[in-house]
PDB file of N, CA and C in Angstrom:
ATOM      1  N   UNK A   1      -0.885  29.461 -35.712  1.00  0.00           N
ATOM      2  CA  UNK A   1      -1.010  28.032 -35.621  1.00  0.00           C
ATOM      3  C   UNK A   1       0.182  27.426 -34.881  1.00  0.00           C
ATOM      4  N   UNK A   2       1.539  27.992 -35.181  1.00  0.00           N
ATOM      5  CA  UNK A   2       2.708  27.539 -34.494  1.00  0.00           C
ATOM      6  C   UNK A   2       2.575  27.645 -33.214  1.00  0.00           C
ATOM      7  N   UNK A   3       1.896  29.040 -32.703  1.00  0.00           N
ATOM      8  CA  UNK A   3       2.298  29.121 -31.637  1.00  0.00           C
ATOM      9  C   UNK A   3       1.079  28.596 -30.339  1.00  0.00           C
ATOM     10  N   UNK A   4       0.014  27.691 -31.368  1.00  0.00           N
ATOM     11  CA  UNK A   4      -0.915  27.004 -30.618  1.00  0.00           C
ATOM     12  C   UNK A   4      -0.420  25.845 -30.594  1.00  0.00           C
ATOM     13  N   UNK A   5       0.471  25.368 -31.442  1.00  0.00           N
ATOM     14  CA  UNK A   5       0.831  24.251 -31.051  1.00  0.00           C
ATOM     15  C   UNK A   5       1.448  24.055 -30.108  1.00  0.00           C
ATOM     16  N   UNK A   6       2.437  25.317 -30.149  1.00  0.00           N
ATOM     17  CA  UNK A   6       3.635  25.295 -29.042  1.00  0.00           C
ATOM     18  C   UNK A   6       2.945  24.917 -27.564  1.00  0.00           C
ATOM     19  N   UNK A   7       1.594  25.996 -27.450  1.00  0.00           N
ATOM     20  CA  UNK A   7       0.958  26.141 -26.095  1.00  0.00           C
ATOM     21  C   UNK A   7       0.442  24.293 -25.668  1.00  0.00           C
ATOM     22  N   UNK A   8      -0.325  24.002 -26.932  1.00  0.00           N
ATOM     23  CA  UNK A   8      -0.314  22.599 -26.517  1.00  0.00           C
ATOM     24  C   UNK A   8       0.400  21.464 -26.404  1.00  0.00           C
ATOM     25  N   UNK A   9       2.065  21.673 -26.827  1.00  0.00           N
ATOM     26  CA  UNK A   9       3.058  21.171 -26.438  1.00  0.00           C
ATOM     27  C   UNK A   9       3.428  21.177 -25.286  1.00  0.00           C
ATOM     28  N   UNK A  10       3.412  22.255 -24.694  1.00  0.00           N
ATOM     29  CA  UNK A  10       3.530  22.731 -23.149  1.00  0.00           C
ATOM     30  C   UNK A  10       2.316  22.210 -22.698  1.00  0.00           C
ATOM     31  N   UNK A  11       1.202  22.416 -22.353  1.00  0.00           N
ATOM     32  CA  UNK A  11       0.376  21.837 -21.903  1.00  0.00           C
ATOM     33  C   UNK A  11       0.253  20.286 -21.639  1.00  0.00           C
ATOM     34  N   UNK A  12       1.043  19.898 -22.547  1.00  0.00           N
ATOM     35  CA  UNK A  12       0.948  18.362 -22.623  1.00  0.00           C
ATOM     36  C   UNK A  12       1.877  17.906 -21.790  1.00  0.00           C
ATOM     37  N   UNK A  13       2.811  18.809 -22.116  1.00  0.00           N
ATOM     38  CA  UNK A  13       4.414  18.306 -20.878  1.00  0.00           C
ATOM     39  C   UNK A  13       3.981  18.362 -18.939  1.00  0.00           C
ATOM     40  N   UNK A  14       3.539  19.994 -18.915  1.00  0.00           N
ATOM     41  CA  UNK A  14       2.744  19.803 -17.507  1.00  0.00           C
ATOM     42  C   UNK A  14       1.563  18.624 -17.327  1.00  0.00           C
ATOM     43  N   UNK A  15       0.705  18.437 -18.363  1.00  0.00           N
ATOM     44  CA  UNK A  15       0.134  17.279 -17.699  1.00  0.00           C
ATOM     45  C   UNK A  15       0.613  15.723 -17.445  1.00  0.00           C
ATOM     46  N   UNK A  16       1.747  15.392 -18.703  1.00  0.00           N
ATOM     47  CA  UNK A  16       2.915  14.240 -17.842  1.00  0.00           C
ATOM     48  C   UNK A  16       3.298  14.576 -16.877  1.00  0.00           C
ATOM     49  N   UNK A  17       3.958  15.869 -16.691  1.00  0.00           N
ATOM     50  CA  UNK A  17       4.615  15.660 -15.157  1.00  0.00           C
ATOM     51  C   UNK A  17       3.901  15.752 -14.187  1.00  0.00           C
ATOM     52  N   UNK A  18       2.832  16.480 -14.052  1.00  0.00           N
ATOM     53  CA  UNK A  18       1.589  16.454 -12.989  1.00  0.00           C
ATOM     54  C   UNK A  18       1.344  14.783 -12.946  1.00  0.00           C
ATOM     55  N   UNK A  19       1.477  13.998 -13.923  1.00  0.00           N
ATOM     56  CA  UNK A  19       0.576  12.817 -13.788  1.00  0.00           C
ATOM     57  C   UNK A  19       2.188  11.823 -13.010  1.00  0.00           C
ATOM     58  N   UNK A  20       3.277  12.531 -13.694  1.00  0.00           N
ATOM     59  CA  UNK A  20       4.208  11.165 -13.126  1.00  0.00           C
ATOM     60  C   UNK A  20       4.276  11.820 -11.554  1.00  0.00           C
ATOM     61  N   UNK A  21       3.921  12.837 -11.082  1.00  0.00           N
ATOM     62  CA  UNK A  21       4.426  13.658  -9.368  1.00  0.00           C
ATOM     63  C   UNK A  21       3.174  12.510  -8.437  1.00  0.00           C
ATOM     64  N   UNK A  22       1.649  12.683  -9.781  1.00  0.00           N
ATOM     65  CA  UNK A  22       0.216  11.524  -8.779  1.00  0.00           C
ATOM     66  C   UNK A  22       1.142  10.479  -8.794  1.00  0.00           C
ATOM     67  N   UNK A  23       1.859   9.912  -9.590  1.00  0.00           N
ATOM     68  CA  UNK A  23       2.089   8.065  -9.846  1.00  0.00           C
ATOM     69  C   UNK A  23       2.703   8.279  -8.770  1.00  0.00           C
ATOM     70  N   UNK A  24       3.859   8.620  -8.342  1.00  0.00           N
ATOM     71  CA  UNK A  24       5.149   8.939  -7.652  1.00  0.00           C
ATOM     72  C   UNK A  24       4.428   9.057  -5.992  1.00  0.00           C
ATOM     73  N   UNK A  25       3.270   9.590  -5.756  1.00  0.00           N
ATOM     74  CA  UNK A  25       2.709   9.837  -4.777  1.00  0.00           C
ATOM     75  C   UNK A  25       1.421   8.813  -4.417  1.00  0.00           C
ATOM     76  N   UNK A  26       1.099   8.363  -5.206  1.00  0.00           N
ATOM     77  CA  UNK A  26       0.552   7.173  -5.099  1.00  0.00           C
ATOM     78  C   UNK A  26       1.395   6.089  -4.684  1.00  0.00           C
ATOM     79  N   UNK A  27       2.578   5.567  -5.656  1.00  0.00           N
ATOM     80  CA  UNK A  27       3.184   4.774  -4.684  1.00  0.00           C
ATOM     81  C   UNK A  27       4.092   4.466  -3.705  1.00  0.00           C
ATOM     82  N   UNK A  28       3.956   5.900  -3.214  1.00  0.00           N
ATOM     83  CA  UNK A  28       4.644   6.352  -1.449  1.00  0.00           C
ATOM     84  C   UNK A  28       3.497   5.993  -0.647  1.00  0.00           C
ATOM     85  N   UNK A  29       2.367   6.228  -1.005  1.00  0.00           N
ATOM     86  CA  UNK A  29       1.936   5.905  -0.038  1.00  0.00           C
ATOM     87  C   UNK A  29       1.075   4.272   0.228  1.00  0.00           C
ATOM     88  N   UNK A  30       1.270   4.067  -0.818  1.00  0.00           N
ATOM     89  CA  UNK A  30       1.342   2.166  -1.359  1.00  0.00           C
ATOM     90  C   UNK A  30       2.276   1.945  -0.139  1.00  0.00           C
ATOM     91  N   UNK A  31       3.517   2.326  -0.663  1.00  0.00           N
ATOM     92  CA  UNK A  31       4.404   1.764   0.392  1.00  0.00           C
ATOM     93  C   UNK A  31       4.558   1.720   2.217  1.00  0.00           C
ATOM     94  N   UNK A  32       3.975   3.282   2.538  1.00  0.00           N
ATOM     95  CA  UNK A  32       3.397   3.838   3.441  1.00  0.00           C
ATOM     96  C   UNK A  32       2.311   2.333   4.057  1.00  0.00           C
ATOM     97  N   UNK A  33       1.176   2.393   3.126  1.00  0.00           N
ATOM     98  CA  UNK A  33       0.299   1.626   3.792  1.00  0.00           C
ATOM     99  C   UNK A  33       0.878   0.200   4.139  1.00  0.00           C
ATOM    100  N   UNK A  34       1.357  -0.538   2.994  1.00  0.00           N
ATOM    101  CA  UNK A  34       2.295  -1.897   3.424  1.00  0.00           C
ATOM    102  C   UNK A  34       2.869  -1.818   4.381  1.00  0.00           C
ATOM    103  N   UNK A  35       3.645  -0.675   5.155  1.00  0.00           N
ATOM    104  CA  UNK A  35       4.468  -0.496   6.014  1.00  0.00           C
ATOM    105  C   UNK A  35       3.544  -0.230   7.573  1.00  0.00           C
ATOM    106  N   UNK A  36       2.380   0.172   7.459  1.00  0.00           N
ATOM    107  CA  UNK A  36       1.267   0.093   8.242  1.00  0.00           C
ATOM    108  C   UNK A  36       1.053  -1.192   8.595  1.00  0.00           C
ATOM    109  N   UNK A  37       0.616  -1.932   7.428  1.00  0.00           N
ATOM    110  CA  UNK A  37      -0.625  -3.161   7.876  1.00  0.00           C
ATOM    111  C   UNK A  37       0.532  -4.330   8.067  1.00  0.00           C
ATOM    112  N   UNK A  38       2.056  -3.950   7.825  1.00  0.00           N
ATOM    113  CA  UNK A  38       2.988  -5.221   8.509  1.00  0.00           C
ATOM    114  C   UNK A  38       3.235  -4.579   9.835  1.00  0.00           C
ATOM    115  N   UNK A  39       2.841  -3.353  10.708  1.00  0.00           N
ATOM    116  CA  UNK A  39       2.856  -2.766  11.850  1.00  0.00           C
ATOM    117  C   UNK A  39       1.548  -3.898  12.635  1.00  0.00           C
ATOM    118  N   UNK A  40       0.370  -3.164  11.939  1.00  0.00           N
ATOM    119  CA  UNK A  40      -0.481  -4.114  12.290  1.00  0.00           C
ATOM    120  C   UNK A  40      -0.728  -5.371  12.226  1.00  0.00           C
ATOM    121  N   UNK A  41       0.024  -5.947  11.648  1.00  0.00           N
ATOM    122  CA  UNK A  41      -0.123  -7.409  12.085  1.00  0.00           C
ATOM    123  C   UNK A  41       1.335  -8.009  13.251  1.00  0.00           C
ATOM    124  N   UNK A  42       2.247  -7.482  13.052  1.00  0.00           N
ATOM    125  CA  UNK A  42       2.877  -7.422  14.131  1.00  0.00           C
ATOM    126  C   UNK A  42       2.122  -6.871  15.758  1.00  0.00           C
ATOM    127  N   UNK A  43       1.928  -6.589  15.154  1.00  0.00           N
ATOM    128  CA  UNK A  43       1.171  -5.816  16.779  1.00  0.00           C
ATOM    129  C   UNK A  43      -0.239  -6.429  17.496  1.00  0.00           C
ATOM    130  N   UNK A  44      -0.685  -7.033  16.368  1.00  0.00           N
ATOM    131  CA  UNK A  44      -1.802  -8.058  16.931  1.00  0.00           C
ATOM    132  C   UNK A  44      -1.671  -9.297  17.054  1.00  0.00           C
ATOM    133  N   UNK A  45      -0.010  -9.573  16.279  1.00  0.00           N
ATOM    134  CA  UNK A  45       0.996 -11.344  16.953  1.00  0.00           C
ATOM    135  C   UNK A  45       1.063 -11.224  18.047  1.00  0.00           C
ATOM    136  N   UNK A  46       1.993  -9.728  18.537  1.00  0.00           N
ATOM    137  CA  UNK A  46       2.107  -9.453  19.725  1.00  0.00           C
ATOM    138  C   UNK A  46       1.297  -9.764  21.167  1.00  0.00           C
ATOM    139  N   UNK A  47      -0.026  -9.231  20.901  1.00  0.00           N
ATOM    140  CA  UNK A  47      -1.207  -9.067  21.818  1.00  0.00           C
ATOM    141  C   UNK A  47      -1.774 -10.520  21.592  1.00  0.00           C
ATOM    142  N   UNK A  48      -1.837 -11.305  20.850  1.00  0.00           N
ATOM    143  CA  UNK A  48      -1.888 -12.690  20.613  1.00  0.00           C
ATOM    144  C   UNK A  48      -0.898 -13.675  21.523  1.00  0.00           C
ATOM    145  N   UNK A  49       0.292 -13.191  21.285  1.00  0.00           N
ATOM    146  CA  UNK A  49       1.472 -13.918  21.963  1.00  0.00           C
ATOM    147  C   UNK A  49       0.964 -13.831  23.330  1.00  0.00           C
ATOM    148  N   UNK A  50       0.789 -12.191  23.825  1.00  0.00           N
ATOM    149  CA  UNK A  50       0.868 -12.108  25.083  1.00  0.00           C
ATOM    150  C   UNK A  50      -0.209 -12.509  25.635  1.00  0.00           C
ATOM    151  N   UNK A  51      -1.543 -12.698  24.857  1.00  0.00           N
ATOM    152  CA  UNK A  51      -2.756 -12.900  25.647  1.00  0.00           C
ATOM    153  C   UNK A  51      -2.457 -14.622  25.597  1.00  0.00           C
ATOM    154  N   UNK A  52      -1.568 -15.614  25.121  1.00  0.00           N
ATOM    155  CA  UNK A  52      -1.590 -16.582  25.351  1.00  0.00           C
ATOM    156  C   UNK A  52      -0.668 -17.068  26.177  1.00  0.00           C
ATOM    157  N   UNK A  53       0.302 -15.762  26.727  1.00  0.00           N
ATOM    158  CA  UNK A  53       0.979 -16.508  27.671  1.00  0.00           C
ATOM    159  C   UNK A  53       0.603 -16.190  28.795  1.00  0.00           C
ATOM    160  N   UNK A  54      -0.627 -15.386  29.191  1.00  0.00           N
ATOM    161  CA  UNK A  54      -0.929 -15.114  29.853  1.00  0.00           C
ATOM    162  C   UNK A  54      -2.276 -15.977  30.874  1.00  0.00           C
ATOM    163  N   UNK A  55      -2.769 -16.895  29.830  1.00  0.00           N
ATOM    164  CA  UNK A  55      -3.620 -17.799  30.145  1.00  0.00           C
ATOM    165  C   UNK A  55      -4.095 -18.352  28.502  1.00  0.00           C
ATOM    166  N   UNK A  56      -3.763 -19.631  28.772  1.00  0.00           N
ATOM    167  CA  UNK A  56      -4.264 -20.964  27.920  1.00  0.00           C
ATOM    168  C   UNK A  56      -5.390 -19.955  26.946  1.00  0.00           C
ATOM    169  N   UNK A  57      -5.369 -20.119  25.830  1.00  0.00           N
ATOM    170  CA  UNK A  57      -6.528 -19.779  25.130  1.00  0.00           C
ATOM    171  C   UNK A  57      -7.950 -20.728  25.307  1.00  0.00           C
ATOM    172  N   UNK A  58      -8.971 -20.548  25.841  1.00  0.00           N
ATOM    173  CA  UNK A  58      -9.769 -21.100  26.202  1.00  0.00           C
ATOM    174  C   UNK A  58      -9.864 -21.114  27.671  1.00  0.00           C
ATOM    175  N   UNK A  59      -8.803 -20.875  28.517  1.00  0.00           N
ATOM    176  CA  UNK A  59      -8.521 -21.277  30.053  1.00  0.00           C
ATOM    177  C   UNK A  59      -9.972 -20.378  30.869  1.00  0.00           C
ATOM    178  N   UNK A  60      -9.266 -18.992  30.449  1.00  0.00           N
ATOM    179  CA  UNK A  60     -10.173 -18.140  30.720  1.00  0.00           C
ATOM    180  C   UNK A  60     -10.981 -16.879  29.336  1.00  0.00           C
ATOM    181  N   UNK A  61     -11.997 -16.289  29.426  1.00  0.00           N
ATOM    182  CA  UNK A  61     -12.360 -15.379  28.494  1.00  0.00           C
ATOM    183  C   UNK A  61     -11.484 -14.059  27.886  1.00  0.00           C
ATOM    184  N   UNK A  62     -11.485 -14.158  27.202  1.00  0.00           N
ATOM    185  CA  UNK A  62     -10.562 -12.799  26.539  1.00  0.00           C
ATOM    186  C   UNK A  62     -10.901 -11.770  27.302  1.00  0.00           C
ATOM    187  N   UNK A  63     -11.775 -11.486  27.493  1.00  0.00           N
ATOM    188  CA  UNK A  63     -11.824 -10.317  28.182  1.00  0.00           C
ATOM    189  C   UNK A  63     -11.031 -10.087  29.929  1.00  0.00           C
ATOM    190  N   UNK A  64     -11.029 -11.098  30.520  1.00  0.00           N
ATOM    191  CA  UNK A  64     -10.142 -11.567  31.372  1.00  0.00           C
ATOM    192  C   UNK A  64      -8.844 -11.683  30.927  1.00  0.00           C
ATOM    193  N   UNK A  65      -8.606 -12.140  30.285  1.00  0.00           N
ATOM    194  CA  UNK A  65      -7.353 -12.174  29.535  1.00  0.00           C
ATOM    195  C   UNK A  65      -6.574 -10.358  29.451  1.00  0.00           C
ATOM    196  N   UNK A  66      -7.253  -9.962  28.398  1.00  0.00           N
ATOM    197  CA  UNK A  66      -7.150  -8.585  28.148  1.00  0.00           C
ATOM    198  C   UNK A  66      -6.839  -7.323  29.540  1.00  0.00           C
ATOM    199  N   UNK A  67      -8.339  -8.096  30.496  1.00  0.00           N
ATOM    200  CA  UNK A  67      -7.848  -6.703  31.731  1.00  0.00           C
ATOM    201  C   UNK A  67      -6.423  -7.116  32.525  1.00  0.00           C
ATOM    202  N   UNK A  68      -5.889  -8.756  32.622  1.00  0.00           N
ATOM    203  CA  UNK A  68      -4.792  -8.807  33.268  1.00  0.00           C
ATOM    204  C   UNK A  68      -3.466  -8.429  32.127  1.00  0.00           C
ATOM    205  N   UNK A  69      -3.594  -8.576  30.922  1.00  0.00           N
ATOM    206  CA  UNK A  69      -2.777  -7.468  30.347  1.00  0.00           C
ATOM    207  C   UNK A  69      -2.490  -5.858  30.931  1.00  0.00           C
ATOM    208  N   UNK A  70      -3.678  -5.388  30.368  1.00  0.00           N
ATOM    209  CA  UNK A  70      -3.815  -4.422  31.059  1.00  0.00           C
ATOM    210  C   UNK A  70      -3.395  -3.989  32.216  1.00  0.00           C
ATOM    211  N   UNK A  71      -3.475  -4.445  33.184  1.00  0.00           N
ATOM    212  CA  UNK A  71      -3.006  -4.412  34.449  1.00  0.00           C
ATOM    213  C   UNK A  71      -0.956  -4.475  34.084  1.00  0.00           C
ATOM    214  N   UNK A  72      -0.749  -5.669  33.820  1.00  0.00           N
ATOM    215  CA  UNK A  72       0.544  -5.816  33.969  1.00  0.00           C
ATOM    216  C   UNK A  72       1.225  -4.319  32.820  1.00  0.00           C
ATOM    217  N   UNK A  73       0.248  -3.850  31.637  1.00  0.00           N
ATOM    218  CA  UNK A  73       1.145  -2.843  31.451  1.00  0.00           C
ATOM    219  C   UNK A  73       0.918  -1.651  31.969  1.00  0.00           C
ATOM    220  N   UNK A  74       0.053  -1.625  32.704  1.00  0.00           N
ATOM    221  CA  UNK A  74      -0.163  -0.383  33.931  1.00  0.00           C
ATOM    222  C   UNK A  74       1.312  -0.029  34.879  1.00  0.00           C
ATOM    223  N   UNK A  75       1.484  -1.428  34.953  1.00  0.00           N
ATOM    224  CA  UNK A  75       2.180  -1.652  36.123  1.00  0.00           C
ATOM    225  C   UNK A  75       3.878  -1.304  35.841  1.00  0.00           C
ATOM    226  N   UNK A  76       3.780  -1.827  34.627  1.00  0.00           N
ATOM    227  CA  UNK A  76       5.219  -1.981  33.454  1.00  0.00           C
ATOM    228  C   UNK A  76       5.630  -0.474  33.917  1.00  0.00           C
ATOM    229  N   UNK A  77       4.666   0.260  33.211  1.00  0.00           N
ATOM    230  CA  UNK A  77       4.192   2.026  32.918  1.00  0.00           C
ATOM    231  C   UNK A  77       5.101   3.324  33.985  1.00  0.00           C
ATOM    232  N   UNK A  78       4.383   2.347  35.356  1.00  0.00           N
ATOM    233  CA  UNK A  78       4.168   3.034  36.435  1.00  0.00           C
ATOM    234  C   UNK A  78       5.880   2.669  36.702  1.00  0.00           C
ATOM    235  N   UNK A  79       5.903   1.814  36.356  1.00  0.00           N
ATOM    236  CA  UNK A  79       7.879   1.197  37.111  1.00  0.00           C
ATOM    237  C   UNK A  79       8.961   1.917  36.966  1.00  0.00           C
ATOM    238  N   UNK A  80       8.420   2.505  35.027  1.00  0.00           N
ATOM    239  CA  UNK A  80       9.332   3.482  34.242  1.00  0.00           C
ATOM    240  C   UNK A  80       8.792   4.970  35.112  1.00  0.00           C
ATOM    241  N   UNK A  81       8.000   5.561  35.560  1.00  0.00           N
ATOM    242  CA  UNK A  81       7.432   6.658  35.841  1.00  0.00           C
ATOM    243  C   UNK A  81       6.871   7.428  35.380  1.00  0.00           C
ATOM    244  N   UNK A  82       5.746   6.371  34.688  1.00  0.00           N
ATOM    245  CA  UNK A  82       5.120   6.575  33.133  1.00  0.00           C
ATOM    246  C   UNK A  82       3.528   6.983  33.942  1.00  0.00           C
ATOM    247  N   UNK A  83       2.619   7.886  33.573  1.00  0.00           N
ATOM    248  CA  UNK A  83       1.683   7.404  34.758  1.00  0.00           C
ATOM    249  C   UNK A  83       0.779   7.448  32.999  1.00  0.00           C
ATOM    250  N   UNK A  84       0.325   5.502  33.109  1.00  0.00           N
ATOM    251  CA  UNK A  84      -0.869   5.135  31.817  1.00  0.00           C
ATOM    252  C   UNK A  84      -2.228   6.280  32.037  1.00  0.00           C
ATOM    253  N   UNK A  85      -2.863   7.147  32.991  1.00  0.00           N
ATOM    254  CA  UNK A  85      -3.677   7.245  33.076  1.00  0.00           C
ATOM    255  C   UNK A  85      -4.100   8.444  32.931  1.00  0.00           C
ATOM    256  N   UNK A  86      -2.273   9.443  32.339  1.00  0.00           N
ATOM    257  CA  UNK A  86      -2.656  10.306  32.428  1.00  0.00           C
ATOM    258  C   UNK A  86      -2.134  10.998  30.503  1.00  0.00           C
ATOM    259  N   UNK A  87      -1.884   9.673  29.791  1.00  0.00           N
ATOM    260  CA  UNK A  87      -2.020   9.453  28.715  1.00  0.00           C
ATOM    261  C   UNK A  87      -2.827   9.200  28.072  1.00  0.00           C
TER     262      UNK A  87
END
């Protein structure tokens, strides 16, 4: 009997620590993702910023908008000796 207890003493200890290693890894990657979606929203201020300084919102269609982006970071790309096209 002692020494079933013992086993389920132990048993019980590996399953806290198995469970605090999930918690522990769960919120790495909590943090992980927060650290993502403030990437992504930075990055779509960005493309926001730039598609409005690039023409009036409304001036012309986004999609116009977008290919003269495009273009200018083609161009950015090519300056450094970056070739976009073969990325």
């Amino acid at each position: 009997m002692a020494n079933e207890a013992g086993t389920h003493d132990g048993r019980l200890r590996d399953l806290e620590a198995e469970a605090f290693r999930t918690g522990r890894t769960l919120a790495e990657h909590s943090e992980e993702l927060a650290t993502i979606r403030e990437q992504q929203r930075t990055a779509f201020g960005n493309i926001d910023s730039l598609a409005d300084a690039i023409g009036a919102p409304g001036d012309r269609p986004i999609a116009q908008r977008l290919d003269t982006i495009e273009r200018v970071l083609f161009a950015l790309a090519r300056s450094q000796g970056i070739d976009p096209d073969a990325l």
